[in-house]
PDB file of N, CA and C in Angstrom:
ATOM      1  N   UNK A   1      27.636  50.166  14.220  1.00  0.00           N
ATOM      2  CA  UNK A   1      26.811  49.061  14.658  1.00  0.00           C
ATOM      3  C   UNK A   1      25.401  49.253  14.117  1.00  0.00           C
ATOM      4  N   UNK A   2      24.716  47.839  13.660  1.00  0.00           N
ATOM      5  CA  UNK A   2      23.511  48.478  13.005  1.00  0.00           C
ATOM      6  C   UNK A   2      22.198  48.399  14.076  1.00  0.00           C
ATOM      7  N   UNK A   3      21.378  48.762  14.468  1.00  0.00           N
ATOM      8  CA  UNK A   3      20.470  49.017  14.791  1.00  0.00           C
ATOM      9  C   UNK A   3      19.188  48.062  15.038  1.00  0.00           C
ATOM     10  N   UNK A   4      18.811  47.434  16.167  1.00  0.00           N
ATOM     11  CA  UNK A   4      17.619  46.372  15.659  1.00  0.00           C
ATOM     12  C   UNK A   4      16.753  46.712  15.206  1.00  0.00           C
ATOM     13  N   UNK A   5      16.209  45.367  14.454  1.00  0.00           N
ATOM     14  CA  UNK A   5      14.466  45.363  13.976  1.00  0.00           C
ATOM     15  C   UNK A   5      13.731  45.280  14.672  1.00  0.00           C
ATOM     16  N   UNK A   6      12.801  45.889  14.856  1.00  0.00           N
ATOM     17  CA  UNK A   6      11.871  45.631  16.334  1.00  0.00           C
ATOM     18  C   UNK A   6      10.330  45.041  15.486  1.00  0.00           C
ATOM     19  N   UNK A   7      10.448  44.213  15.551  1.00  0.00           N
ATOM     20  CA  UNK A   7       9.298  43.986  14.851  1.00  0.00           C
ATOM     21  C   UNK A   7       7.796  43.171  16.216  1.00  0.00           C
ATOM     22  N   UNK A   8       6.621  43.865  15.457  1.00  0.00           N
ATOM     23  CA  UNK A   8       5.797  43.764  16.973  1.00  0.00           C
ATOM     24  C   UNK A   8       5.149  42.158  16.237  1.00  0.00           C
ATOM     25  N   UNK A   9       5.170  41.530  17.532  1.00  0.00           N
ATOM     26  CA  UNK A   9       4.185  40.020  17.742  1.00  0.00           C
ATOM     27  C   UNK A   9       3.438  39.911  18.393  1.00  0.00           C
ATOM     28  N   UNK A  10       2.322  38.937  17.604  1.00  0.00           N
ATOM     29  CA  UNK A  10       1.159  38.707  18.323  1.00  0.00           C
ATOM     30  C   UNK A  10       0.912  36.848  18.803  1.00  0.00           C
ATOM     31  N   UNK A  11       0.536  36.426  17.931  1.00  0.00           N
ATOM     32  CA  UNK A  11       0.511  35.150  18.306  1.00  0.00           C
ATOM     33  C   UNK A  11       1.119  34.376  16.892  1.00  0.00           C
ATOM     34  N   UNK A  12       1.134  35.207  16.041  1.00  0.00           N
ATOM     35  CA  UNK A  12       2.020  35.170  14.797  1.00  0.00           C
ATOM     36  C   UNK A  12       3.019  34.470  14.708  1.00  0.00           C
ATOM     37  N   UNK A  13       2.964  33.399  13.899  1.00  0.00           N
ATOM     38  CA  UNK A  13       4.450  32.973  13.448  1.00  0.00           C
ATOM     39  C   UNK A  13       5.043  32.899  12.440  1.00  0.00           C
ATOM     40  N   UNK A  14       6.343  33.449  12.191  1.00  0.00           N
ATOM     41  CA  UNK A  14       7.113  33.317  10.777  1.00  0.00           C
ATOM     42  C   UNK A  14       8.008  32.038  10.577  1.00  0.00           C
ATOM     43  N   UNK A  15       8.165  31.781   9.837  1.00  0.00           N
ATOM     44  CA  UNK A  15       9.107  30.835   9.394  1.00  0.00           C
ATOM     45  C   UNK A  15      10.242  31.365   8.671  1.00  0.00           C
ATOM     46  N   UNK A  16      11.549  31.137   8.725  1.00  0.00           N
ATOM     47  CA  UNK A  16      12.457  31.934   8.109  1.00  0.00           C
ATOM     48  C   UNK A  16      12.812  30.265   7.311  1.00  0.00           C
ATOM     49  N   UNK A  17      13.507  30.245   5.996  1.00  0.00           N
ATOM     50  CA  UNK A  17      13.335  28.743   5.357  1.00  0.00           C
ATOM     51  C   UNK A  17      14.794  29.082   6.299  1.00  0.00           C
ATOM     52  N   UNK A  18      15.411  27.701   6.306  1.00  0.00           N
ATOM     53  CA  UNK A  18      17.261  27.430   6.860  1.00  0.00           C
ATOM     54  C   UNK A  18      17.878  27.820   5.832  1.00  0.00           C
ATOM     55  N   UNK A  19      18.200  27.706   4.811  1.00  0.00           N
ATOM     56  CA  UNK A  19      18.777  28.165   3.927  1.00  0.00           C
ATOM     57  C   UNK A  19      19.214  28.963   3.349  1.00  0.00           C
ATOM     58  N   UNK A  20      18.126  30.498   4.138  1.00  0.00           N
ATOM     59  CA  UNK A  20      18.826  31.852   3.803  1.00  0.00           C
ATOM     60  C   UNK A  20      19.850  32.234   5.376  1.00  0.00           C
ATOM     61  N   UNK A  21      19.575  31.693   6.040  1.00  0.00           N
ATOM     62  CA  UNK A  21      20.646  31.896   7.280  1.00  0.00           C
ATOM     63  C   UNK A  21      21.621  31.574   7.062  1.00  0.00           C
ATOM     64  N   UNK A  22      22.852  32.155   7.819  1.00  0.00           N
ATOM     65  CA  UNK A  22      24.052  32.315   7.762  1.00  0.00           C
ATOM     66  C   UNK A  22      24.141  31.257   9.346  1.00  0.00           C
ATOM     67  N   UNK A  23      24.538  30.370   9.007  1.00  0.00           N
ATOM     68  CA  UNK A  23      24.958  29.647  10.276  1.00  0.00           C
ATOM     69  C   UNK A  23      26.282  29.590  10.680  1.00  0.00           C
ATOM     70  N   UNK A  24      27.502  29.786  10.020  1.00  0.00           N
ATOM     71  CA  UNK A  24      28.843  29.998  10.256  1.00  0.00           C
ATOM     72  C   UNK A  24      28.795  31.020  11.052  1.00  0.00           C
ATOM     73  N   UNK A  25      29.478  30.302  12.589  1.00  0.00           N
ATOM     74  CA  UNK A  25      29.262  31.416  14.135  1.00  0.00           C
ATOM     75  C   UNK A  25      30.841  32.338  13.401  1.00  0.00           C
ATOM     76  N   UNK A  26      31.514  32.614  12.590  1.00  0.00           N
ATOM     77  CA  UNK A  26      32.918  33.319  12.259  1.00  0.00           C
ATOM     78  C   UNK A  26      32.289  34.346  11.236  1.00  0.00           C
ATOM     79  N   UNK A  27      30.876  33.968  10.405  1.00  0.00           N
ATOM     80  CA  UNK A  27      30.164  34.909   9.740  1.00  0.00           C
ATOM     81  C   UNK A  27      28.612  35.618  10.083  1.00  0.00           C
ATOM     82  N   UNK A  28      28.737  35.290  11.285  1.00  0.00           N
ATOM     83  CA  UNK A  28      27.413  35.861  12.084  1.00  0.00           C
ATOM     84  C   UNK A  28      27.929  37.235  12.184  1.00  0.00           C
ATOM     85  N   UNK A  29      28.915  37.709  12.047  1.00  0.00           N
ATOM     86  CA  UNK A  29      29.154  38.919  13.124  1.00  0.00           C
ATOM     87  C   UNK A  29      29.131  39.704  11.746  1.00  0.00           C
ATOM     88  N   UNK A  30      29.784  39.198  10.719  1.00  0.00           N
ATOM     89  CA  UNK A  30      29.567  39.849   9.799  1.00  0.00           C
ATOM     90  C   UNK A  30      28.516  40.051   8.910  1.00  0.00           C
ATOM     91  N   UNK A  31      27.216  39.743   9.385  1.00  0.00           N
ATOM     92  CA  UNK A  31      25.531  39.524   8.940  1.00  0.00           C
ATOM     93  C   UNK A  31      25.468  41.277   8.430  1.00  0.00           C
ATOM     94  N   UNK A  32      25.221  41.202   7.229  1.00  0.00           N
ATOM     95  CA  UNK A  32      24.679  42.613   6.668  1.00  0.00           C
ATOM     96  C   UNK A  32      22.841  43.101   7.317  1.00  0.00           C
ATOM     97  N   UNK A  33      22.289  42.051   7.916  1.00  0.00           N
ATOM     98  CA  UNK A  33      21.291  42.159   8.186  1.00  0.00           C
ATOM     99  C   UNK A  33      21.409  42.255   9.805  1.00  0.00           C
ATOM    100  N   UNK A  34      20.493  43.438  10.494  1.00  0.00           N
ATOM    101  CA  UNK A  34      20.603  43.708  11.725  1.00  0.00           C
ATOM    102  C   UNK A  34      19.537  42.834  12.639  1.00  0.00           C
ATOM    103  N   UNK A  35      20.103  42.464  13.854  1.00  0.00           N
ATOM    104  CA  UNK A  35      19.820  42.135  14.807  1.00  0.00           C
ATOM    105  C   UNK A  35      18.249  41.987  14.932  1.00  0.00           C
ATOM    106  N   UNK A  36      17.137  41.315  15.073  1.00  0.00           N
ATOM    107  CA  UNK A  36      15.839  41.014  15.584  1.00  0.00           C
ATOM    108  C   UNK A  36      15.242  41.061  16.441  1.00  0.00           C
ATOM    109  N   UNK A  37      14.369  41.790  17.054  1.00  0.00           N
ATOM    110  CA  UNK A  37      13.585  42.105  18.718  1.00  0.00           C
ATOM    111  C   UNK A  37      12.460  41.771  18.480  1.00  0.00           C
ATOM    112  N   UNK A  38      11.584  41.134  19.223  1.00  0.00           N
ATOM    113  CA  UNK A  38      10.397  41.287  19.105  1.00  0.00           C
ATOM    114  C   UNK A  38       9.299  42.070  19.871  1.00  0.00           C
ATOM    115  N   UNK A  39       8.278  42.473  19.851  1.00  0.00           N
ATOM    116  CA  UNK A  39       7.473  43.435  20.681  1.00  0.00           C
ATOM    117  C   UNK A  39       5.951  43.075  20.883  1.00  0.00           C
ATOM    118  N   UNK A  40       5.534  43.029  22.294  1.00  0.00           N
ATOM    119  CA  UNK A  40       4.350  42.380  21.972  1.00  0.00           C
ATOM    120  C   UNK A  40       3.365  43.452  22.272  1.00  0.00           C
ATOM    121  N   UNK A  41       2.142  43.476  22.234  1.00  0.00           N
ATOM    122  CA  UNK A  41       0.900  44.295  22.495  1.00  0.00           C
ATOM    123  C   UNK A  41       1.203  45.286  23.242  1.00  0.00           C
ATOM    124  N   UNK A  42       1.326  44.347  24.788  1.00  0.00           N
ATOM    125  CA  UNK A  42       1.919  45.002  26.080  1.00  0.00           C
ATOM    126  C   UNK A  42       2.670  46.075  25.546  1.00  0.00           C
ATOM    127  N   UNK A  43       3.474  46.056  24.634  1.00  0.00           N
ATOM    128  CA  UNK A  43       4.610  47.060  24.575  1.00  0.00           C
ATOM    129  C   UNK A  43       4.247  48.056  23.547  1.00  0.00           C
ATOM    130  N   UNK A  44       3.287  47.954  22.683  1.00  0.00           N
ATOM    131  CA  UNK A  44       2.640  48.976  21.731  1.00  0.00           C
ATOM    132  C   UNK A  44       1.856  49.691  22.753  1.00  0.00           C
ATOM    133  N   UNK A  45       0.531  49.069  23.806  1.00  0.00           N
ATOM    134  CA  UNK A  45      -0.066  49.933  24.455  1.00  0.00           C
ATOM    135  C   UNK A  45       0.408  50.147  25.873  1.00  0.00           C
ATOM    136  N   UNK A  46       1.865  50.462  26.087  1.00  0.00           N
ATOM    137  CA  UNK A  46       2.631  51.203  26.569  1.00  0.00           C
ATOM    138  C   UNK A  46       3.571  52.704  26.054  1.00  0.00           C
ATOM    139  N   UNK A  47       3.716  51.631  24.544  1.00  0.00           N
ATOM    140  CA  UNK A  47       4.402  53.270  24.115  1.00  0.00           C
ATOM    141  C   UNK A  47       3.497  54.073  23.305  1.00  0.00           C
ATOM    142  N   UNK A  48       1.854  53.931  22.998  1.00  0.00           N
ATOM    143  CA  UNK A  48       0.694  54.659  23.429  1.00  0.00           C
ATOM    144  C   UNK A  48      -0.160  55.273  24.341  1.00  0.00           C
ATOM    145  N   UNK A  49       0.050  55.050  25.643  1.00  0.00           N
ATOM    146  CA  UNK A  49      -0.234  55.674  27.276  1.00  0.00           C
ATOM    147  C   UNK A  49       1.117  56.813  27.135  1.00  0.00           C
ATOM    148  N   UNK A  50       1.989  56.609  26.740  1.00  0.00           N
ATOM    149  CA  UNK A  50       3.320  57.457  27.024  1.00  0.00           C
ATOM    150  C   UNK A  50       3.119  58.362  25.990  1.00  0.00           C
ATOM    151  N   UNK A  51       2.902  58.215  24.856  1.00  0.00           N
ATOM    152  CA  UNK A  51       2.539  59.133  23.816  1.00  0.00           C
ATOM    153  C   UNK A  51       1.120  59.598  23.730  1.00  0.00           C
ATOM    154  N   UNK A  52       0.313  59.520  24.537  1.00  0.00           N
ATOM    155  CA  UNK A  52      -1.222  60.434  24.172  1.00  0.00           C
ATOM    156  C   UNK A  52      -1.009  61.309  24.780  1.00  0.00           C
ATOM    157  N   UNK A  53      -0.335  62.117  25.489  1.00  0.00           N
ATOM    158  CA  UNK A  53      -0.774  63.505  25.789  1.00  0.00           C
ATOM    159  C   UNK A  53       0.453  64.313  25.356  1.00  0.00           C
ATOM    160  N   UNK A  54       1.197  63.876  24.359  1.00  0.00           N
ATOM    161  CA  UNK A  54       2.525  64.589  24.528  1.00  0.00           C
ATOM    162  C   UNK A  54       2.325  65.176  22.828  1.00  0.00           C
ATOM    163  N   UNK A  55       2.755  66.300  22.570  1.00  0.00           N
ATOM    164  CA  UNK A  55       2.544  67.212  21.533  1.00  0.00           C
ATOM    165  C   UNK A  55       3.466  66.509  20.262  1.00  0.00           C
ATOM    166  N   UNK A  56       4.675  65.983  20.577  1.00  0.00           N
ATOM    167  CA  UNK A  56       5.434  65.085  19.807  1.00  0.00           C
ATOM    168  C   UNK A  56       5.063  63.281  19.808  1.00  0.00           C
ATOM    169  N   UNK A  57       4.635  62.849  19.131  1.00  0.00           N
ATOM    170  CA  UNK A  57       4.670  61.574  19.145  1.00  0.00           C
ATOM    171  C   UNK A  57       5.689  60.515  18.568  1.00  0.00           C
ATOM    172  N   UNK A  58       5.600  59.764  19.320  1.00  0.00           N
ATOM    173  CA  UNK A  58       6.888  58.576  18.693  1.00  0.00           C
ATOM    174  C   UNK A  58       6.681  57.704  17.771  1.00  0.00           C
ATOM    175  N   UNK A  59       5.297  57.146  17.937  1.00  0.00           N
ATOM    176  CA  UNK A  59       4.857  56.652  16.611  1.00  0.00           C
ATOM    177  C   UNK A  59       3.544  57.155  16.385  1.00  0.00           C
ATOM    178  N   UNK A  60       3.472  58.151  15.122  1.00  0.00           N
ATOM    179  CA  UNK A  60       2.103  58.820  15.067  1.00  0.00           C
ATOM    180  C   UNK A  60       1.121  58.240  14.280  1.00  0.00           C
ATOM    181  N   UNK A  61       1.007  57.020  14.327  1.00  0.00           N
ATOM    182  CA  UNK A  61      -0.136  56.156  13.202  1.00  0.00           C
ATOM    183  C   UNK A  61      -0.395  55.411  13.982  1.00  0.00           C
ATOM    184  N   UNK A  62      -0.211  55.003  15.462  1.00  0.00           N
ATOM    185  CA  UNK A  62      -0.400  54.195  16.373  1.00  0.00           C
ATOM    186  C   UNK A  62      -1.949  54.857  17.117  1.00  0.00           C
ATOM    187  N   UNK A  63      -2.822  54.321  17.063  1.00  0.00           N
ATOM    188  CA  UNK A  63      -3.981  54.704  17.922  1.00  0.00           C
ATOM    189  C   UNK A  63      -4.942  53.598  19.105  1.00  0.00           C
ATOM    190  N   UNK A  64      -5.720  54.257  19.370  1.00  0.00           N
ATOM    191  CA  UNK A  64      -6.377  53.647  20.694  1.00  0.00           C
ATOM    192  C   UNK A  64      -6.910  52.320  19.790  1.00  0.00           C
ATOM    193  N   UNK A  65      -7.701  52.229  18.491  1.00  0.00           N
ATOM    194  CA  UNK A  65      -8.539  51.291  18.330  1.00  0.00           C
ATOM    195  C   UNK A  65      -7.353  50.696  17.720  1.00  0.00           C
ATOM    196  N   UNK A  66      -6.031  51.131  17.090  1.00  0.00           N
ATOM    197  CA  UNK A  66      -5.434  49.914  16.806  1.00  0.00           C
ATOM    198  C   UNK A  66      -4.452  49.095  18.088  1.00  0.00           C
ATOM    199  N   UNK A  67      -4.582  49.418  19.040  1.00  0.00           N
ATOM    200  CA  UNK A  67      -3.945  48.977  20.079  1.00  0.00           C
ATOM    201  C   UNK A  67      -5.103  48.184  21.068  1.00  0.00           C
ATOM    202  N   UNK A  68      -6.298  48.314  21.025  1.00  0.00           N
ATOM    203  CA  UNK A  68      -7.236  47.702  21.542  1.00  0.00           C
ATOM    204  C   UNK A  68      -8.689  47.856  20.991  1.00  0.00           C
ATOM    205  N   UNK A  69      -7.818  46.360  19.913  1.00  0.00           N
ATOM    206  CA  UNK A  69      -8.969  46.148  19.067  1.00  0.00           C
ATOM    207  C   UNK A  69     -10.218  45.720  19.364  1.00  0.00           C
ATOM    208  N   UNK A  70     -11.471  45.885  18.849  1.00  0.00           N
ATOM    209  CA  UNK A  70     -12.745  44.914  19.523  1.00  0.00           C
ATOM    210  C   UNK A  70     -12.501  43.248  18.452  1.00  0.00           C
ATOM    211  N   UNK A  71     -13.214  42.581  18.607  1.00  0.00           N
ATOM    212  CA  UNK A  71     -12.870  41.286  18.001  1.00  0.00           C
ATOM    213  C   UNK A  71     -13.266  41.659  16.534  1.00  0.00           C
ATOM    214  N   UNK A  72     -14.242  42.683  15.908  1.00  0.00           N
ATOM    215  CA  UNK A  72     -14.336  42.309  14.727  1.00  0.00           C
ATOM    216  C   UNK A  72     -13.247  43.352  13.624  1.00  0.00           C
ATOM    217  N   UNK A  73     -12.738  44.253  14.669  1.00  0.00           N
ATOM    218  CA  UNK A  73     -11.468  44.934  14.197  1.00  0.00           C
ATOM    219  C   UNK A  73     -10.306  44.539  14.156  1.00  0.00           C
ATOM    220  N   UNK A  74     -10.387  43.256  14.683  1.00  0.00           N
ATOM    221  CA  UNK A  74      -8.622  42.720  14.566  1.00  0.00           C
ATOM    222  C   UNK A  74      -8.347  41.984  13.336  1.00  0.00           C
ATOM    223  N   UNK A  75      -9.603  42.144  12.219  1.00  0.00           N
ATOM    224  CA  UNK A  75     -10.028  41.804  10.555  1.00  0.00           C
ATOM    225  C   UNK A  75      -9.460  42.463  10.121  1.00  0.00           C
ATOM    226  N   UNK A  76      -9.652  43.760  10.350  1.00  0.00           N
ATOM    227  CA  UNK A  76      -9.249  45.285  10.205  1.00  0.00           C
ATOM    228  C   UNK A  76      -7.377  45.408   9.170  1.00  0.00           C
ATOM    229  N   UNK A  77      -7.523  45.656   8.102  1.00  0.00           N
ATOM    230  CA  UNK A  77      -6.185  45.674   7.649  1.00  0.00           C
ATOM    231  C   UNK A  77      -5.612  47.268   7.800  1.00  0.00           C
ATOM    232  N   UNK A  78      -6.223  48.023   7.775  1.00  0.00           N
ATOM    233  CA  UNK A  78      -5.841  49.028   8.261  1.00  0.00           C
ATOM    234  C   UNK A  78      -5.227  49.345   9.535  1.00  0.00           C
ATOM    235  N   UNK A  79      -6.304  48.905  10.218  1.00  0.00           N
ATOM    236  CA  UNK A  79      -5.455  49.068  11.558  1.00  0.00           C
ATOM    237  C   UNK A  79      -4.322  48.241  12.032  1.00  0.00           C
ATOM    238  N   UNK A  80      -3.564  47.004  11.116  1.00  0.00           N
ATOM    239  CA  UNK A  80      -3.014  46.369  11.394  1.00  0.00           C
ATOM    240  C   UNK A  80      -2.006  46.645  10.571  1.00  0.00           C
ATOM    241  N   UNK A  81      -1.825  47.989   9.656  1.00  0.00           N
ATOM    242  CA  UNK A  81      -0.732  48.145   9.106  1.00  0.00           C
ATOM    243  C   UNK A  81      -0.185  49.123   9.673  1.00  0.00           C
ATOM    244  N   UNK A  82      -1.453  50.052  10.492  1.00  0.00           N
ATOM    245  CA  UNK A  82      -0.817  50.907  11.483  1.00  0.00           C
ATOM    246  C   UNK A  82       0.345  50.353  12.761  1.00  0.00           C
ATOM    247  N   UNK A  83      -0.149  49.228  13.443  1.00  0.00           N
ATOM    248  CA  UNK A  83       0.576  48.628  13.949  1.00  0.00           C
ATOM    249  C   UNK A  83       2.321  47.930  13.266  1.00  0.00           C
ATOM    250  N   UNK A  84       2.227  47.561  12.161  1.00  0.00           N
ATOM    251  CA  UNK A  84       3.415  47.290  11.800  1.00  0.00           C
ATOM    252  C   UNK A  84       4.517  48.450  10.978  1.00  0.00           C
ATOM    253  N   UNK A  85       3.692  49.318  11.039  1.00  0.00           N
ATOM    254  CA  UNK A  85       4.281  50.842  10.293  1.00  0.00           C
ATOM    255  C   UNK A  85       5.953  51.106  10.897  1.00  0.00           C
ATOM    256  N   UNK A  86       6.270  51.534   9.759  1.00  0.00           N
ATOM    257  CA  UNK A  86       7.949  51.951  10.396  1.00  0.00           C
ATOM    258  C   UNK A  86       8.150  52.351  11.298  1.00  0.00           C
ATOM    259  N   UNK A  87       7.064  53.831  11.387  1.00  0.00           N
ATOM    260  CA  UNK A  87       7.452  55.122  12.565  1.00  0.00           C
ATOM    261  C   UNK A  87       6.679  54.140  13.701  1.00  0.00           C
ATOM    262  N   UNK A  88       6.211  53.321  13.560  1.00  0.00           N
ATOM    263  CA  UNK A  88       5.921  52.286  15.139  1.00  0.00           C
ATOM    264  C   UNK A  88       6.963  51.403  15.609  1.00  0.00           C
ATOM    265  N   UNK A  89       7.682  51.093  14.494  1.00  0.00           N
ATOM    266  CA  UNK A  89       8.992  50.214  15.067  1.00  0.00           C
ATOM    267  C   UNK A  89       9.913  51.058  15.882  1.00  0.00           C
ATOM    268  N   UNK A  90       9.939  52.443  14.880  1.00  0.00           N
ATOM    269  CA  UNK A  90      11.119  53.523  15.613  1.00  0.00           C
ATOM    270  C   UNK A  90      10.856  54.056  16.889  1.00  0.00           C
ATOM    271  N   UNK A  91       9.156  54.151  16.615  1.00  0.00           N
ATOM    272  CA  UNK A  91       9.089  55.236  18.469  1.00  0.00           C
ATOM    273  C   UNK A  91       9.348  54.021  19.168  1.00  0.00           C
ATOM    274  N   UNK A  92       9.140  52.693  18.905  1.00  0.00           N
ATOM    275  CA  UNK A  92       9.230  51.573  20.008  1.00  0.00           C
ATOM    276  C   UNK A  92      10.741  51.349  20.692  1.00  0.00           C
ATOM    277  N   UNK A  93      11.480  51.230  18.987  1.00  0.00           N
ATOM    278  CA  UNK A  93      13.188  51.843  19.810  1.00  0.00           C
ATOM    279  C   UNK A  93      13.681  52.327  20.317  1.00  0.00           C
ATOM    280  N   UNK A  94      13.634  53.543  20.295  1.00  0.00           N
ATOM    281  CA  UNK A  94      13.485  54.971  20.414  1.00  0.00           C
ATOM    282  C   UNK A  94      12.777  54.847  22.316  1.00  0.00           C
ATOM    283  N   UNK A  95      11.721  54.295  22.253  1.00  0.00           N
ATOM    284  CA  UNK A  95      10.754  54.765  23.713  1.00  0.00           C
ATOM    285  C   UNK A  95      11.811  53.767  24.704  1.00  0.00           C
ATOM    286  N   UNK A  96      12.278  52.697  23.988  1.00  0.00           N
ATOM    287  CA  UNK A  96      13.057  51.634  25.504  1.00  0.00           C
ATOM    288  C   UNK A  96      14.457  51.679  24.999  1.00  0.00           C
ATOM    289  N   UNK A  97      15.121  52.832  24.320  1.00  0.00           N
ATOM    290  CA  UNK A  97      16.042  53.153  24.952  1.00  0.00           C
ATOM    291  C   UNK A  97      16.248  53.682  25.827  1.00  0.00           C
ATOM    292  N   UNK A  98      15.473  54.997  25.577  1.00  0.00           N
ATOM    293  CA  UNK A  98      15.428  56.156  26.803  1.00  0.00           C
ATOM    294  C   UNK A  98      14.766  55.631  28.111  1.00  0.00           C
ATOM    295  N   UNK A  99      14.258  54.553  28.009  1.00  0.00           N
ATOM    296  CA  UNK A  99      13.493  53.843  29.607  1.00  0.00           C
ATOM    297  C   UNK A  99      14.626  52.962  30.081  1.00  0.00           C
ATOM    298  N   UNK A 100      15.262  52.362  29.796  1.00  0.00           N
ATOM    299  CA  UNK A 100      16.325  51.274  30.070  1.00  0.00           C
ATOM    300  C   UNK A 100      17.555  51.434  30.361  1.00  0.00           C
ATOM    301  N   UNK A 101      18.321  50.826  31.073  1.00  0.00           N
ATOM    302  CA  UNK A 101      19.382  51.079  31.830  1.00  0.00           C
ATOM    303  C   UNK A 101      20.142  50.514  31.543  1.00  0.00           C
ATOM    304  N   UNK A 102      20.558  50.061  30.280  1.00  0.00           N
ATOM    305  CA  UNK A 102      21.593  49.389  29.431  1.00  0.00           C
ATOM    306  C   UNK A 102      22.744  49.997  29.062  1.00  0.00           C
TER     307      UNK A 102
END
């Protein structure tokens, strides 16, 4: 089974065109492309309170100013690639599996 994308949102919107979707419900299951989650703020500066004092981190490019930006840092491309960084998608997976009762 493949694994979701956890990808974090803000007020952001994507457009996917219709045309690359697979709309046949008999070829959904067979989608080479995995499953979609989304994650909002709330949930980055949660799995940053859970990771600042711990010697292992879950996502280690995740920090205080990119999780609570001032207004002229949310310009900031740096800190906003920290936020979309791989190892931030994974500790985010990773942090609500082990919290959740699924």
């Amino acid at each position: 089974m493949t694994q979701p994308v956890i990808i974090p949102s803000t007020q952001l919107k994507v457009s996917i065109p219709v045309s690359n979707l697979n709309l046949n419900p008999k070829e959904m299951t067979k989608s080479k492309f995995p499953p979609i989650c989304c994650a909002a703020f709330h949930d980055l500066r949660t799995l940053y309170k859970a990771d600042k004092y711990s010697i292992i981190k879950r996502a280690p490019k995740l920090t205080s100013k990119a999780c609570w930006p001032s207004h002229l840092e949310r310009q900031n491309v740096g800190l906003a690639l920290k936020i979309f960084h791989e190892s931030t998608a994974v500790g985010l997976s990773s942090f609500y599996k082990e919290n959740t009762n699924d």
